[in-house]
N, C-alpha and C. Protein backbone atom coordinates (compact mmCIF):
# COMPACT_ATOMS: atom_id res chain seq x y z
N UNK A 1 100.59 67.51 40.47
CA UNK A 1 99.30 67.25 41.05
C UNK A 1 99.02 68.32 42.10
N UNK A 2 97.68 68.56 42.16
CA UNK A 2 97.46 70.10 42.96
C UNK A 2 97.09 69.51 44.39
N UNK A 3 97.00 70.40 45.41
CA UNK A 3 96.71 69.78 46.85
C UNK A 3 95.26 69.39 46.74
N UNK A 4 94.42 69.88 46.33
CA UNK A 4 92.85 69.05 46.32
C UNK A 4 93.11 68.10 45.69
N UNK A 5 93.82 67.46 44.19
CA UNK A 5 93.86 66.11 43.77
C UNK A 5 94.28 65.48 44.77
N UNK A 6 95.60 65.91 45.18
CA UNK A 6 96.08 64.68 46.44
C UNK A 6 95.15 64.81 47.14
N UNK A 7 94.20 65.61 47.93
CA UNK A 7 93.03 65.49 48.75
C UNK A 7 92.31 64.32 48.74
N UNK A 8 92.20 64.83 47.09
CA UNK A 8 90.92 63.50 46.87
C UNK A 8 91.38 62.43 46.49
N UNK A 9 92.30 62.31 46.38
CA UNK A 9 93.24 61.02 46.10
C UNK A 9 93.00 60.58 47.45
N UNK A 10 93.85 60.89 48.39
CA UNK A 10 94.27 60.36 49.67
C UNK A 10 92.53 59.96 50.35
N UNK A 11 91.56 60.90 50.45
CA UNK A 11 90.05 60.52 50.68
C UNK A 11 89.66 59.43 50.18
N UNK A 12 89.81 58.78 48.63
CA UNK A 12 89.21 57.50 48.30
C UNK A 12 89.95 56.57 48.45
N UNK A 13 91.20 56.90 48.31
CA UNK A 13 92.06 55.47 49.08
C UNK A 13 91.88 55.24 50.64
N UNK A 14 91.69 56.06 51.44
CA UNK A 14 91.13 55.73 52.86
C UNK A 14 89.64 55.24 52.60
N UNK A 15 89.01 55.76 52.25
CA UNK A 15 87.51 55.06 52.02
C UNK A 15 87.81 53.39 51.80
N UNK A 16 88.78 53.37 50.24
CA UNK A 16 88.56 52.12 49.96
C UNK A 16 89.76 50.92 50.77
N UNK A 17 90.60 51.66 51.21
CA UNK A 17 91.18 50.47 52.44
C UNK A 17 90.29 50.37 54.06
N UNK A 18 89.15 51.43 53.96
CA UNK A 18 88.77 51.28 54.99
C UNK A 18 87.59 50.06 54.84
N UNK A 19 86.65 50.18 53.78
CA UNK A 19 85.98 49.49 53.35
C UNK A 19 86.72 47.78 53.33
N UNK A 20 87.71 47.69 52.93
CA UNK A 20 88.57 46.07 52.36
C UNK A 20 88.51 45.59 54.62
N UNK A 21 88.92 46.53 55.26
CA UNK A 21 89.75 46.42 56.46
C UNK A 21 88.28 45.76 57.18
N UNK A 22 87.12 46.82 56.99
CA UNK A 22 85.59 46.09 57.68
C UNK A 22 84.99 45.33 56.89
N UNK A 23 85.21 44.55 55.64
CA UNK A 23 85.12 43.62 55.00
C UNK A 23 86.10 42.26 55.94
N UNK A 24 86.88 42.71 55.88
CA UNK A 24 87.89 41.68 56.59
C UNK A 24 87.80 40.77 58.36
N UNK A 25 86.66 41.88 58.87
CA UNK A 25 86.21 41.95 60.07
C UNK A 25 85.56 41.40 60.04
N UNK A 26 83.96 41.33 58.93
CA UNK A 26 83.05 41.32 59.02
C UNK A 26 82.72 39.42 58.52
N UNK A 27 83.61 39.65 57.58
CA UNK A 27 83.84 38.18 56.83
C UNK A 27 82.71 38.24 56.67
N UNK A 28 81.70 39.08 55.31
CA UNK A 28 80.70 38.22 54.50
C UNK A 28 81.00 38.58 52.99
N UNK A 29 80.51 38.00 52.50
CA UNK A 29 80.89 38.16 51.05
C UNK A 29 79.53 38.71 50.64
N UNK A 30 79.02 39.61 50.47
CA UNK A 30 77.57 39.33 49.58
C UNK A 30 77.73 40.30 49.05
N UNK A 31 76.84 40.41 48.01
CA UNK A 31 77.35 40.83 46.63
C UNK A 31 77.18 42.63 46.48
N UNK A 32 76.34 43.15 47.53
CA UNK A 32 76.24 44.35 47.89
C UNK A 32 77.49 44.94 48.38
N UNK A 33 78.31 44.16 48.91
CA UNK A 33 79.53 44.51 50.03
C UNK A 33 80.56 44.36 48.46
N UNK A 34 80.41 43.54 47.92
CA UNK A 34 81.06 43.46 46.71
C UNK A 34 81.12 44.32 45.24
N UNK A 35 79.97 44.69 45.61
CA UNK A 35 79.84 46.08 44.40
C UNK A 35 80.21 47.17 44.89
N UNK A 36 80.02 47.65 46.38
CA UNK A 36 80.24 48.79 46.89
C UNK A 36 81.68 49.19 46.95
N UNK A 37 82.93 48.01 47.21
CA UNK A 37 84.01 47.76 47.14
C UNK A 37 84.63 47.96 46.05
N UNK A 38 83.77 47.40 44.96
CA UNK A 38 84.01 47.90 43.30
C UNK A 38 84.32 49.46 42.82
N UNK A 39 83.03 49.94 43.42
CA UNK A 39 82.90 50.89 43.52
C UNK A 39 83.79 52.04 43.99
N UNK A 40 84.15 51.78 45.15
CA UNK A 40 85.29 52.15 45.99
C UNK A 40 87.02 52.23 45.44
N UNK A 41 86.79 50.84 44.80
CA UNK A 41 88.81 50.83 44.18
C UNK A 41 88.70 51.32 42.85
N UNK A 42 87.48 51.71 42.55
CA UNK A 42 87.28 52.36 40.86
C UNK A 42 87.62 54.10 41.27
N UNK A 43 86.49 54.49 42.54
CA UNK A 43 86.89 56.04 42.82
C UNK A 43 88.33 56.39 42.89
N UNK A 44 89.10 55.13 43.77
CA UNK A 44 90.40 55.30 44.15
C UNK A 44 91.55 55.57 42.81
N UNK A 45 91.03 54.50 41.95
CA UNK A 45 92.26 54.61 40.83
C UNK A 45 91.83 55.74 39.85
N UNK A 46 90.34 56.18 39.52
CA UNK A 46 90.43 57.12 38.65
C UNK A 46 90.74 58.53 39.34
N UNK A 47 90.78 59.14 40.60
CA UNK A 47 91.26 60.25 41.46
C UNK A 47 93.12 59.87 41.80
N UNK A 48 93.54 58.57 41.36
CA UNK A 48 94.82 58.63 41.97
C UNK A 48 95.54 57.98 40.73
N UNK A 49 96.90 58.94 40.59
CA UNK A 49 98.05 58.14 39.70
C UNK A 49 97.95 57.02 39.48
N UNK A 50 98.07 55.81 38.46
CA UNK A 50 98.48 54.96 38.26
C UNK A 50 99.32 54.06 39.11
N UNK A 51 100.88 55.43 39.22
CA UNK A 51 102.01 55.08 40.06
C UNK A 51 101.32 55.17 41.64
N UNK A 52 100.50 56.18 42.28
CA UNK A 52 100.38 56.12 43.25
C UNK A 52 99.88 54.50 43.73
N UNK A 53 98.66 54.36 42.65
CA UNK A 53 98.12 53.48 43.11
C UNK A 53 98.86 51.94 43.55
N UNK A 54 99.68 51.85 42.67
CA UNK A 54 100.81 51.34 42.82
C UNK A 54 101.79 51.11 44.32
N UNK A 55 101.78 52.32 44.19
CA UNK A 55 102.36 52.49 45.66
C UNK A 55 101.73 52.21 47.04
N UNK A 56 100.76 52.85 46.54
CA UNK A 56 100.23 52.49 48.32
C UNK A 56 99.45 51.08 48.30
N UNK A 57 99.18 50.10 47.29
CA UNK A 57 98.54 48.80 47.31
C UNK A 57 100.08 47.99 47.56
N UNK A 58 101.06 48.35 47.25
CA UNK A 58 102.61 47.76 47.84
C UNK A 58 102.97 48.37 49.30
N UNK A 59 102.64 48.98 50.08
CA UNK A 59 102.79 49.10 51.42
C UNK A 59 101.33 48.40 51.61
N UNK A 60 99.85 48.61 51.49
CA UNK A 60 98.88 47.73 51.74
C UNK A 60 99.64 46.18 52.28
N UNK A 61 100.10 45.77 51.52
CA UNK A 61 100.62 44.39 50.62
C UNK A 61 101.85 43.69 52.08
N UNK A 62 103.26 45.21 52.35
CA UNK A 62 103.67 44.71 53.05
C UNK A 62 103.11 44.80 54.36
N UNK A 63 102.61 45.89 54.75
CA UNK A 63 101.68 45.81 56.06
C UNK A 63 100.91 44.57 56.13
N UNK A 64 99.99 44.11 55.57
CA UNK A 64 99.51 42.38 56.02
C UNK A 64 100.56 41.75 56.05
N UNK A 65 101.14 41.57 55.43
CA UNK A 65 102.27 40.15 55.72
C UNK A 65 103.20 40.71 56.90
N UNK A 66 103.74 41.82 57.10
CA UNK A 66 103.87 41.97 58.39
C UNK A 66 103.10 41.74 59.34
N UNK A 67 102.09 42.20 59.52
CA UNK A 67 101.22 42.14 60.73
C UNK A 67 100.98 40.59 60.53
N UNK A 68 100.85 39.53 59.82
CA UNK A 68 100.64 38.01 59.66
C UNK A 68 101.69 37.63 60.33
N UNK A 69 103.11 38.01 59.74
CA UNK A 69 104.19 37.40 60.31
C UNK A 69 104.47 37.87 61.88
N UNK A 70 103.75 39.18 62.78
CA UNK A 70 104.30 38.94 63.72
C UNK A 70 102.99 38.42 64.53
N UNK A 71 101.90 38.42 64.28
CA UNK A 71 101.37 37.48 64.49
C UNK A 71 101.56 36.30 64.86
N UNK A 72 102.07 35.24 63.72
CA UNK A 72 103.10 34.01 63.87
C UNK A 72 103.76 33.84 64.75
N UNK A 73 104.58 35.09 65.04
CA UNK A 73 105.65 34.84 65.86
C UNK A 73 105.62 35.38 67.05
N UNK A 74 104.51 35.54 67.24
CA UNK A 74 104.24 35.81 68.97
C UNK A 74 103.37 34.61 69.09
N UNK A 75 102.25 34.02 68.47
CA UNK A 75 101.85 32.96 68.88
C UNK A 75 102.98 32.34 68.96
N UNK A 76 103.76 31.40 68.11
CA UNK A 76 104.22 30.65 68.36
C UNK A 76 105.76 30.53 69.76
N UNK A 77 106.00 32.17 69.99
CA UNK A 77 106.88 32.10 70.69
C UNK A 77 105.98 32.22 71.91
N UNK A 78 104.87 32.27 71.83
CA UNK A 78 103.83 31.99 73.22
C UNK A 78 103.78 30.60 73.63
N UNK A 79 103.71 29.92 72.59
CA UNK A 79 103.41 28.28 72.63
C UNK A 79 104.76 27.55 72.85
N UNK A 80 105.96 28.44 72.50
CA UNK A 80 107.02 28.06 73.31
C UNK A 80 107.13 28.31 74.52
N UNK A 81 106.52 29.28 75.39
CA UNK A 81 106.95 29.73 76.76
C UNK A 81 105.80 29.09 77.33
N UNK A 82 104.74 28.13 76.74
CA UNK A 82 103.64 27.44 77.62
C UNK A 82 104.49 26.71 77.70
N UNK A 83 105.20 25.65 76.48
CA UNK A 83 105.60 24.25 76.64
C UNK A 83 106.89 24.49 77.72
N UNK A 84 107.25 25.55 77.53
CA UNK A 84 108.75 25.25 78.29
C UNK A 84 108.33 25.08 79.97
N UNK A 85 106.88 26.28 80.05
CA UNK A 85 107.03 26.37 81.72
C UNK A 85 106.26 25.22 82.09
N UNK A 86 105.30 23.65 81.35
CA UNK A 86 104.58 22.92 81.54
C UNK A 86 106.09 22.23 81.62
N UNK A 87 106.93 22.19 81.14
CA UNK A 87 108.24 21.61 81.47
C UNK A 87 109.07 21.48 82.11
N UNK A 88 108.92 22.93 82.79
CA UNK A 88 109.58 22.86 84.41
C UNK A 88 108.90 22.70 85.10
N UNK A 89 107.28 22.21 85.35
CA UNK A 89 106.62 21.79 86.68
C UNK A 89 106.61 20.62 86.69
């Protein structure tokens, strides 16, 4: 693969995780935001490998559930250090 394919590879996969990321913000569904998105993971897979695509929707994949899980676990180790210090007064 030549350095402009990866160029343009790497360009529509940022477009289209950037697009999913202010979708995610925005929380609306309407059907404009939904075609454009279409639109977007279609540029991505026909400019990028198969395998790439592959690849970087599996780091996509573990990055949320990371960022979910420490999420979790700072709330909840927050909601331990409320209850404990409502426990020593």
């Amino acid at each position: 693969m030549l350095r402009e394919e990866r160029e343009l590879c790497y360009k529509h996969r940022d477009a289209y995780y950037e697009a999913i990321k202010r979708g995610e913000i925005e929380e609306t569904n309407n059907n404009n935001k939904k075609k454009e998105l279409k639109r977007l993971k279609a540029l991505f897979e026909k400019h990028c490998p198969k395998s790439w695509v592959a690849h970087f929707e599996k780091i996509r994949e573990d990055s949320e559930k990371f960022t979910k899980l420490t999420k979790l676990t700072t709330t909840t180790t927050t909601k331990e250090n409320n209850n404990n210090n409502n426990n020593n007064n």
